[in-house]
PDB file of N, CA and C in Angstrom:
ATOM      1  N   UNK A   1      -4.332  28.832   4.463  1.00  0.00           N
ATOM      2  CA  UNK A   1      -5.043  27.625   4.820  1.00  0.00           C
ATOM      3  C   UNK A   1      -6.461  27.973   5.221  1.00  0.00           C
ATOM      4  N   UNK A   2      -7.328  26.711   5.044  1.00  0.00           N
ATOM      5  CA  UNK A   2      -8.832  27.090   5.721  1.00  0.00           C
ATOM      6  C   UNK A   2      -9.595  26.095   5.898  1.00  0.00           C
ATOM      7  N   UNK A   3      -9.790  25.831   6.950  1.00  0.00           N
ATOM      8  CA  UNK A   3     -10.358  25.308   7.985  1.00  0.00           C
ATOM      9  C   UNK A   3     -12.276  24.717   7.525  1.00  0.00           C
ATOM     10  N   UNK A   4     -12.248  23.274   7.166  1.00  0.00           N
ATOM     11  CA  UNK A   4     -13.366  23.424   6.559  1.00  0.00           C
ATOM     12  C   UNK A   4     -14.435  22.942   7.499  1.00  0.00           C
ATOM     13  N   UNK A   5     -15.377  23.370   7.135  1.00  0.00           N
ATOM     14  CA  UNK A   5     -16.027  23.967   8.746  1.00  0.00           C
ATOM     15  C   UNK A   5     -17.270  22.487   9.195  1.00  0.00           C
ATOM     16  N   UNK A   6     -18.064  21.737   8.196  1.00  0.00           N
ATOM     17  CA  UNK A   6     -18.437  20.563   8.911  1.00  0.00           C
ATOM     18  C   UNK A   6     -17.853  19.513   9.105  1.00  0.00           C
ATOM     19  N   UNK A   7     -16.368  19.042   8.438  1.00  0.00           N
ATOM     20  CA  UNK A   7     -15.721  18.207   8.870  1.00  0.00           C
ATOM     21  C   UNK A   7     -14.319  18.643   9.830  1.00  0.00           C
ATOM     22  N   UNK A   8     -14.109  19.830  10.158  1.00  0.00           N
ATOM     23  CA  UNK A   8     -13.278  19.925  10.672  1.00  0.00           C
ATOM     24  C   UNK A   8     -11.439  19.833   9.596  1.00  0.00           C
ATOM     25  N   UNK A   9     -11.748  19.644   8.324  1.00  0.00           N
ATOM     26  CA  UNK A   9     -10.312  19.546   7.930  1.00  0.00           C
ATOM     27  C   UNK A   9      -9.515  21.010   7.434  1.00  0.00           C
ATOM     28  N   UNK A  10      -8.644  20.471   7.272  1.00  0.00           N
ATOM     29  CA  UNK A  10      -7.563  21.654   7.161  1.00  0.00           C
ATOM     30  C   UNK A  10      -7.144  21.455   5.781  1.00  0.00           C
ATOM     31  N   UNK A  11      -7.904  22.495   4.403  1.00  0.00           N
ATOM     32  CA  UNK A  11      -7.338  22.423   3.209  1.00  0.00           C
ATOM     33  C   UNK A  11      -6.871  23.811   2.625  1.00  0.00           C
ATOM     34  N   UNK A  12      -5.995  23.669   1.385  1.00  0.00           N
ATOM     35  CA  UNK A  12      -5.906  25.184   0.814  1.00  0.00           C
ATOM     36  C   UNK A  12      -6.531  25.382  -0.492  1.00  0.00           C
ATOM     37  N   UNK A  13      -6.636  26.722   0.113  1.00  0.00           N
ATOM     38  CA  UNK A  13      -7.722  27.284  -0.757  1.00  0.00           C
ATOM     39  C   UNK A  13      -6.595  27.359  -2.238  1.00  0.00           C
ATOM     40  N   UNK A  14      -7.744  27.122  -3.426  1.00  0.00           N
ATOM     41  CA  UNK A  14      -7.086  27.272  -5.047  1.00  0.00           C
ATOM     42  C   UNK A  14      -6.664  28.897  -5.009  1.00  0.00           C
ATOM     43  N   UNK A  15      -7.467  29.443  -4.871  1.00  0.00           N
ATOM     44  CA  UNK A  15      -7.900  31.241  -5.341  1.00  0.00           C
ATOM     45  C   UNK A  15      -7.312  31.928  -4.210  1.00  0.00           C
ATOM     46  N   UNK A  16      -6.481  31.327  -2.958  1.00  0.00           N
ATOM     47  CA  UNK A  16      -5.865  32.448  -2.402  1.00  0.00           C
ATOM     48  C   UNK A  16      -4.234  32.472  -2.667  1.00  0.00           C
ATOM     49  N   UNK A  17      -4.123  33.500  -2.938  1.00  0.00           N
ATOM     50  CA  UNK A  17      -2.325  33.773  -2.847  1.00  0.00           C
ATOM     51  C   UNK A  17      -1.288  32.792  -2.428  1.00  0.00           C
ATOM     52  N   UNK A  18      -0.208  32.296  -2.417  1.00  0.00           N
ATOM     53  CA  UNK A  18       0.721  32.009  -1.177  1.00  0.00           C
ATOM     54  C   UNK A  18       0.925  32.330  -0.565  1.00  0.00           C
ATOM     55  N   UNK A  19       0.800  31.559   0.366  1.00  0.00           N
ATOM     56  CA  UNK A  19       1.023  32.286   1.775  1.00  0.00           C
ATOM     57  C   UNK A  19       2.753  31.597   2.212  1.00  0.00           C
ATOM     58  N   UNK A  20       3.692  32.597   3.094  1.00  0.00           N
ATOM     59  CA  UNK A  20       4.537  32.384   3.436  1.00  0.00           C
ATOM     60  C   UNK A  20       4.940  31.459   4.203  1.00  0.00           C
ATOM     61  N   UNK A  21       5.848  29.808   3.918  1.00  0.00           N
ATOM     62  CA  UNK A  21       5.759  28.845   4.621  1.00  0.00           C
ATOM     63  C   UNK A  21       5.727  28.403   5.664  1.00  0.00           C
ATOM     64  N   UNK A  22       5.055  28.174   6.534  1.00  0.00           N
ATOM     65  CA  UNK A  22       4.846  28.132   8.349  1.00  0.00           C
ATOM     66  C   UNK A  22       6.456  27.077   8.578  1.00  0.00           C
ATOM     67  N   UNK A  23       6.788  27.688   9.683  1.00  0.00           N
ATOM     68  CA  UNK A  23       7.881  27.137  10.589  1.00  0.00           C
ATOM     69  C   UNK A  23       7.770  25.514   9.995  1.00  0.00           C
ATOM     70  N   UNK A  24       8.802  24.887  11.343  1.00  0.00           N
ATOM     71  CA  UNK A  24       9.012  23.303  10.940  1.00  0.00           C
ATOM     72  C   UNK A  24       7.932  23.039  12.188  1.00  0.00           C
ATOM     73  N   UNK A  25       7.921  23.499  12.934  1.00  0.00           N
ATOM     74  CA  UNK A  25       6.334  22.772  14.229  1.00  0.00           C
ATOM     75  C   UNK A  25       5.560  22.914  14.062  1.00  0.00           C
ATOM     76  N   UNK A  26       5.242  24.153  13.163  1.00  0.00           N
ATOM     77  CA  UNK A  26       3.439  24.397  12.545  1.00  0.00           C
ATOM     78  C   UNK A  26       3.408  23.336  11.411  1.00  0.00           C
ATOM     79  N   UNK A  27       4.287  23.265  10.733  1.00  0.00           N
ATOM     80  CA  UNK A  27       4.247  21.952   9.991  1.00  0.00           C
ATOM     81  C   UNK A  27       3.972  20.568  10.425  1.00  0.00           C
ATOM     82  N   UNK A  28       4.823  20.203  11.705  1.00  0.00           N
ATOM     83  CA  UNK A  28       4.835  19.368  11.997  1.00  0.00           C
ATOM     84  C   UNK A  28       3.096  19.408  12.442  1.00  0.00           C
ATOM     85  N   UNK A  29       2.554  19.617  13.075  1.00  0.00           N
ATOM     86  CA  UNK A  29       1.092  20.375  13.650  1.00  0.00           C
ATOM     87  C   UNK A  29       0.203  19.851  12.654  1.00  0.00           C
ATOM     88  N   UNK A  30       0.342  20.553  11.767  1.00  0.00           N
ATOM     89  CA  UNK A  30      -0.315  20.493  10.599  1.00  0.00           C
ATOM     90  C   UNK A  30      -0.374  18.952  10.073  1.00  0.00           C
ATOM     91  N   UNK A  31       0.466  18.481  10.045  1.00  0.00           N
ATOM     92  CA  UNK A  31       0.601  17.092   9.056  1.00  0.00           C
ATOM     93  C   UNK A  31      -0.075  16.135  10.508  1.00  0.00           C
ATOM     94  N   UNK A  32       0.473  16.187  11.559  1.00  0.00           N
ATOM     95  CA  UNK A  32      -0.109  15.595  12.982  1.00  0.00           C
ATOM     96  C   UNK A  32      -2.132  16.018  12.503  1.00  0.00           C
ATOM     97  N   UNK A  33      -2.297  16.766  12.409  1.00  0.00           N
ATOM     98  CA  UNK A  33      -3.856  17.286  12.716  1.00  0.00           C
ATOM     99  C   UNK A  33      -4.740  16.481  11.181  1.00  0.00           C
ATOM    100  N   UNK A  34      -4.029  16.588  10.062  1.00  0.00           N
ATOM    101  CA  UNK A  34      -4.153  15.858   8.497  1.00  0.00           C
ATOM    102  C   UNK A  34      -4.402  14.318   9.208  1.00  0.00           C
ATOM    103  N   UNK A  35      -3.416  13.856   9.476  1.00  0.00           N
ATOM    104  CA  UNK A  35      -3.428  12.617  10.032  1.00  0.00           C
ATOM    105  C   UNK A  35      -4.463  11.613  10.980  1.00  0.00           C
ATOM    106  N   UNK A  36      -5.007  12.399  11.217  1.00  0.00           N
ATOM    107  CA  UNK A  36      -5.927  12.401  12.292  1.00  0.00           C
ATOM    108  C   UNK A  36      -6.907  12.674  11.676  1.00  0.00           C
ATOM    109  N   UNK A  37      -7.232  13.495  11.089  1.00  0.00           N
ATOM    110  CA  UNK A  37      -8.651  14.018   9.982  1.00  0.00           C
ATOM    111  C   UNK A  37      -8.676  12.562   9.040  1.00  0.00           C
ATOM    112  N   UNK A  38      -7.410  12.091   8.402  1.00  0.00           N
ATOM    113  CA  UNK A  38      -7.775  10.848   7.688  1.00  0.00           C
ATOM    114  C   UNK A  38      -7.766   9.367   8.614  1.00  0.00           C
ATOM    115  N   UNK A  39      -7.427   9.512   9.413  1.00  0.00           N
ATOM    116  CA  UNK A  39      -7.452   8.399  10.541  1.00  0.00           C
ATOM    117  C   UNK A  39      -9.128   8.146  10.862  1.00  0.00           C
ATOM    118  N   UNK A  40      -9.950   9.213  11.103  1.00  0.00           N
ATOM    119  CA  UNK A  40     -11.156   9.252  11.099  1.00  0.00           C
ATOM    120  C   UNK A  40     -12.304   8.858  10.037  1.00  0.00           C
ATOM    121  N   UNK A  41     -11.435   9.009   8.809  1.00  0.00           N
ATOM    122  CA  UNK A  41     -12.174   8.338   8.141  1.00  0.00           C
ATOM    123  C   UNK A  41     -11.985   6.694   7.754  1.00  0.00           C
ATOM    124  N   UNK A  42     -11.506   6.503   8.092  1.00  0.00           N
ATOM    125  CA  UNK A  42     -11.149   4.437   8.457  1.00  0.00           C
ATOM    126  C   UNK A  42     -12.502   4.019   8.421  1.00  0.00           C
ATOM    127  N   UNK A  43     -12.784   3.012   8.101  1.00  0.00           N
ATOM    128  CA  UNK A  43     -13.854   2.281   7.903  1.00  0.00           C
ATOM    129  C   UNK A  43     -13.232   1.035   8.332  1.00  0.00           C
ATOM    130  N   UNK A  44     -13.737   0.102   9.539  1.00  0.00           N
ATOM    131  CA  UNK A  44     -12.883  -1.477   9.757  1.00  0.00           C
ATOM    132  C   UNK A  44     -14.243  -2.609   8.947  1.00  0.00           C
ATOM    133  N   UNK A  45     -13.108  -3.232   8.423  1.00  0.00           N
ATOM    134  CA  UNK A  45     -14.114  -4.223   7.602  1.00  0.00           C
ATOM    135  C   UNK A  45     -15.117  -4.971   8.801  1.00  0.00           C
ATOM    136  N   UNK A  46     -16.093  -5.558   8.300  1.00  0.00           N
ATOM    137  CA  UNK A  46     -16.975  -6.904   9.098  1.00  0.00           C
ATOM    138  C   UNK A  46     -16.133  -8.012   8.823  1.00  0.00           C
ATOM    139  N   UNK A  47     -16.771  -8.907   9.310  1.00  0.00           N
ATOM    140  CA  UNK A  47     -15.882 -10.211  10.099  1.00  0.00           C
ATOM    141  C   UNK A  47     -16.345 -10.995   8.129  1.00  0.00           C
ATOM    142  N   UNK A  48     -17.250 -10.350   7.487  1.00  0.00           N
ATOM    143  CA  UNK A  48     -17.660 -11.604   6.349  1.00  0.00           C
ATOM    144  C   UNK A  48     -16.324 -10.287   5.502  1.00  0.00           C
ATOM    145  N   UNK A  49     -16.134  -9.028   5.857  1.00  0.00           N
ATOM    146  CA  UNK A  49     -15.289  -8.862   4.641  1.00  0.00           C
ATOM    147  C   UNK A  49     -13.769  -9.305   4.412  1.00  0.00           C
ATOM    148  N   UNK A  50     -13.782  -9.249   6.091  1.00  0.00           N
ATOM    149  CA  UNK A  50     -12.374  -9.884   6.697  1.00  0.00           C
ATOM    150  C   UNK A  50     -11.847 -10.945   6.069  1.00  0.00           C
ATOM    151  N   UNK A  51     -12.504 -12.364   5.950  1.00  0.00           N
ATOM    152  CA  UNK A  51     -12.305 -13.482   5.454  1.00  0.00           C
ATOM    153  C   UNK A  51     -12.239 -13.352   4.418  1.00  0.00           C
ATOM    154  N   UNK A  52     -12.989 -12.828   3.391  1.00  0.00           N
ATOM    155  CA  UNK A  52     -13.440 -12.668   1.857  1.00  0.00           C
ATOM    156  C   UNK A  52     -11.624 -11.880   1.840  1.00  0.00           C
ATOM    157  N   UNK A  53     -11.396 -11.025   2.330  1.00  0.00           N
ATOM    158  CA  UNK A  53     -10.241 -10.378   1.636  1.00  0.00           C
ATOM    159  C   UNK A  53      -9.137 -11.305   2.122  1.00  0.00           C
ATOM    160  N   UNK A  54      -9.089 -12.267   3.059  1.00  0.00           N
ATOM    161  CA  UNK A  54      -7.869 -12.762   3.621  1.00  0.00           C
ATOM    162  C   UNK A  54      -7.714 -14.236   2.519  1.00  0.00           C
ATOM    163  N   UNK A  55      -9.157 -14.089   2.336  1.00  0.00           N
ATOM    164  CA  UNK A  55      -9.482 -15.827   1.454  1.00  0.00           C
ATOM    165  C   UNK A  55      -8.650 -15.467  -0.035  1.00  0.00           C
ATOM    166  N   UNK A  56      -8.946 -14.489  -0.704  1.00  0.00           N
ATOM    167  CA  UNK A  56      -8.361 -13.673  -1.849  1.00  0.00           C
ATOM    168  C   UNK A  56      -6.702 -13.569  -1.236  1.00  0.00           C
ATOM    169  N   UNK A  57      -6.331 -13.022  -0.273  1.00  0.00           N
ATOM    170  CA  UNK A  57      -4.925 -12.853  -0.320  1.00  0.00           C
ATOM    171  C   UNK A  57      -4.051 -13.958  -0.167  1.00  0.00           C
ATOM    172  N   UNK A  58      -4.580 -14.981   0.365  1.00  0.00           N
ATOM    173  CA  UNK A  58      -4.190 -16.926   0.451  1.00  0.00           C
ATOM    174  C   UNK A  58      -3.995 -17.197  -1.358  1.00  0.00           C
ATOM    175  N   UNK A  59      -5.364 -17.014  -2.009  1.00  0.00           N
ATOM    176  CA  UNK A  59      -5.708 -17.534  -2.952  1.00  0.00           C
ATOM    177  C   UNK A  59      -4.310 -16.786  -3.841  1.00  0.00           C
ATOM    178  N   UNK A  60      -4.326 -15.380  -3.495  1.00  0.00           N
ATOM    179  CA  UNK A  60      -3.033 -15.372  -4.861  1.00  0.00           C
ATOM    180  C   UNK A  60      -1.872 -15.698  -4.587  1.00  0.00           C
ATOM    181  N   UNK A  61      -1.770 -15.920  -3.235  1.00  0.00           N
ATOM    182  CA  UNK A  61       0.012 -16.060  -2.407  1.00  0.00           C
ATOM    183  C   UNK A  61      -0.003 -17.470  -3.129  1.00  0.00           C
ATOM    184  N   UNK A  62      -1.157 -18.730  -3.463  1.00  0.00           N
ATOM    185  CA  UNK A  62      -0.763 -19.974  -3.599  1.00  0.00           C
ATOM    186  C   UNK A  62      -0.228 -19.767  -5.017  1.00  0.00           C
ATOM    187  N   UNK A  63      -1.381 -18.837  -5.472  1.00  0.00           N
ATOM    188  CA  UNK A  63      -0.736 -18.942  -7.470  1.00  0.00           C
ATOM    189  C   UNK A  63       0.595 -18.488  -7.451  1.00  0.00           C
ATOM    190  N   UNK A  64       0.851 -17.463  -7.108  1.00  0.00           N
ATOM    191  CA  UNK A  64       1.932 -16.900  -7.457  1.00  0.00           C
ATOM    192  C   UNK A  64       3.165 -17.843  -6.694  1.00  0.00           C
ATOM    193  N   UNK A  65       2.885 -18.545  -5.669  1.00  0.00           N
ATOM    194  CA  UNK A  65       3.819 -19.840  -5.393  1.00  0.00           C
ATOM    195  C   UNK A  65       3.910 -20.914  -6.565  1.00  0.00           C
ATOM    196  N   UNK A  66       2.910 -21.289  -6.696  1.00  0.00           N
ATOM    197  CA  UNK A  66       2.595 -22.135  -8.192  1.00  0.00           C
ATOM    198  C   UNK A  66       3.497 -21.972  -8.928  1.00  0.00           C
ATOM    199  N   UNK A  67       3.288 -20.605  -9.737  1.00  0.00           N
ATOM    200  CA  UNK A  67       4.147 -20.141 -10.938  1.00  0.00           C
ATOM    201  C   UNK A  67       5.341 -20.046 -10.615  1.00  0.00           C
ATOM    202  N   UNK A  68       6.316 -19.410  -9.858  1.00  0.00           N
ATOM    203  CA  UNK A  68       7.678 -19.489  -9.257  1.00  0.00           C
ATOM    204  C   UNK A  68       7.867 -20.709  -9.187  1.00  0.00           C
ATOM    205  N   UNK A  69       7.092 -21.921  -8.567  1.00  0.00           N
ATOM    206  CA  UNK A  69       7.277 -23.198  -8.769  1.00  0.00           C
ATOM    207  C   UNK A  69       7.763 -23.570 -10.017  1.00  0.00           C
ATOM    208  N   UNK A  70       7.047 -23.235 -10.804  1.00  0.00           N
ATOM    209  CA  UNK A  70       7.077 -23.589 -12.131  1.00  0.00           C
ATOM    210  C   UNK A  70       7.963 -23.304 -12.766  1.00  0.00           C
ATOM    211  N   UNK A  71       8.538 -22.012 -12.609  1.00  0.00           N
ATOM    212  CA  UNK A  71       9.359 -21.185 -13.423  1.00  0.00           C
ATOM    213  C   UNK A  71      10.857 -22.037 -12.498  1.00  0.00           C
ATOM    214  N   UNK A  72      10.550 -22.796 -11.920  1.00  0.00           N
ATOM    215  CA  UNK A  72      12.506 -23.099 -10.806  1.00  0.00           C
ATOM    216  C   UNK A  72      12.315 -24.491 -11.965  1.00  0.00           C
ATOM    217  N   UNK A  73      11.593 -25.050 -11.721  1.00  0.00           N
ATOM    218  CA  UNK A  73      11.560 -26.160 -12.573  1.00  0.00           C
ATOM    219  C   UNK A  73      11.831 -25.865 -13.662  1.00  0.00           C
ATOM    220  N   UNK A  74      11.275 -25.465 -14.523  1.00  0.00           N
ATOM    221  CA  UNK A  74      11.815 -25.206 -15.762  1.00  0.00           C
ATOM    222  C   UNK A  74      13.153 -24.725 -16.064  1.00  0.00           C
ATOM    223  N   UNK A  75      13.440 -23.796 -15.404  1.00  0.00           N
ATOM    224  CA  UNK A  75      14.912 -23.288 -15.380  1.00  0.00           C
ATOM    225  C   UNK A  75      15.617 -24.383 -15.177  1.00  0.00           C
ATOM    226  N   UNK A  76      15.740 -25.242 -14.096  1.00  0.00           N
ATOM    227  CA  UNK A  76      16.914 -26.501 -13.692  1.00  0.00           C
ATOM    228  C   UNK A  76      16.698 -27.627 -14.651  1.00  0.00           C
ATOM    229  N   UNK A  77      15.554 -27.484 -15.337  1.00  0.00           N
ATOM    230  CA  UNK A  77      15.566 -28.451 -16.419  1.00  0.00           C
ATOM    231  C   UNK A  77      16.455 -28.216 -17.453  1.00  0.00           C
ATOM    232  N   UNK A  78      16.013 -26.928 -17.911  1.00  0.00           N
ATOM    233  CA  UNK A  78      16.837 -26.399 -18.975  1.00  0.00           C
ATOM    234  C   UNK A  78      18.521 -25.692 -18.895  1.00  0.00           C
ATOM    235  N   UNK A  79      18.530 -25.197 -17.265  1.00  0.00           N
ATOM    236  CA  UNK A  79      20.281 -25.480 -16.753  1.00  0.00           C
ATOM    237  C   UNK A  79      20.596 -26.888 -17.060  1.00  0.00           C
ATOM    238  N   UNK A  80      19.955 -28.020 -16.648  1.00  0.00           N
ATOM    239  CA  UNK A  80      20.304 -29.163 -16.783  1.00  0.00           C
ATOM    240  C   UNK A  80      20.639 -29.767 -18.272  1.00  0.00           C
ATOM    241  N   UNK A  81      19.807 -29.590 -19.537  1.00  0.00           N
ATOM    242  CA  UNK A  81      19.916 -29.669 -20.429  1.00  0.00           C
ATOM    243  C   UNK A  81      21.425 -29.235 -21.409  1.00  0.00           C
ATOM    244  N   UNK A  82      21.328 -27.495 -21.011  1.00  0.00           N
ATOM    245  CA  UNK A  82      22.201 -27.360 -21.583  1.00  0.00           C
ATOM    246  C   UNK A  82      23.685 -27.463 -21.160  1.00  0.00           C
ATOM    247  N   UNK A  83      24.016 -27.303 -19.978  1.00  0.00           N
ATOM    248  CA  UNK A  83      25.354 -27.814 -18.831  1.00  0.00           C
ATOM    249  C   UNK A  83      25.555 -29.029 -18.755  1.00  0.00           C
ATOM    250  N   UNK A  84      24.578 -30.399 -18.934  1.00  0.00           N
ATOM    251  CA  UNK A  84      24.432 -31.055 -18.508  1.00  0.00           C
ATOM    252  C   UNK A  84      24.395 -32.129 -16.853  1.00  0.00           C
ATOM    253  N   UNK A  85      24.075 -32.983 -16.705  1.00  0.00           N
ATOM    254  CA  UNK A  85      24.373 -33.390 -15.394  1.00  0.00           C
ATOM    255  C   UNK A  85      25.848 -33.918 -15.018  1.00  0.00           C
ATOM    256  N   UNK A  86      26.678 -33.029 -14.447  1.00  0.00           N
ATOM    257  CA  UNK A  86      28.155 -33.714 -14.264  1.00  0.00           C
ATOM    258  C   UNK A  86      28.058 -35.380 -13.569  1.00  0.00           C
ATOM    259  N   UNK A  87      28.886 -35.808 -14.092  1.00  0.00           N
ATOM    260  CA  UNK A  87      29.353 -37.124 -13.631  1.00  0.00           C
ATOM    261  C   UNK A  87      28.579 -38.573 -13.915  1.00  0.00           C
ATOM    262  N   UNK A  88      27.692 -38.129 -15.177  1.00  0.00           N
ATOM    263  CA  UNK A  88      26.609 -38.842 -15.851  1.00  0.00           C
ATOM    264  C   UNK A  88      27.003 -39.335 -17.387  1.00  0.00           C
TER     265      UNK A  88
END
């Protein structure tokens, strides 16, 4: 492993050997310390990207309600068609 030196992360090198697999706590360590190196790079949206992405995630939840709409209807039409309506 090696330690990259202005951001602080922990990568492996292409061109060195294998190295023999560290324990299960240096692991654990390791993936804890990764985690944290990408936690840091988070970026939180602004309040205009916030809306813009929440306005988009409304906008497809309605289509894709739409179409399932669509698709129940059609189906009970065409259950209906071919079963017909009992007692009619």
């Amino acid at each position: 492993m090696l330690q990259d030196e202005p951001k602080n992360e922990v990568v492996a090198r292409s061109d060195a050997p294998r190295e023999k697999k560290p324990n299960f706590f240096a692991r654990i360590v390791l993936f804890i310390r990764q985690v944290f190196a990408e936690l840091r790079k988070v970026v939180t949206p602004t309040r205009q990207e916030l809306v813009k992405f929440t306005a988009v995630v409304l906008g497809f939840v309605l289509v894709m309600m739409a179409i399932v709409y669509g698709l129940d209807v059609l189906f009970v039409w065409i259950a209906q068609y071919v079963f017909g309506v009992p007692g009619a």
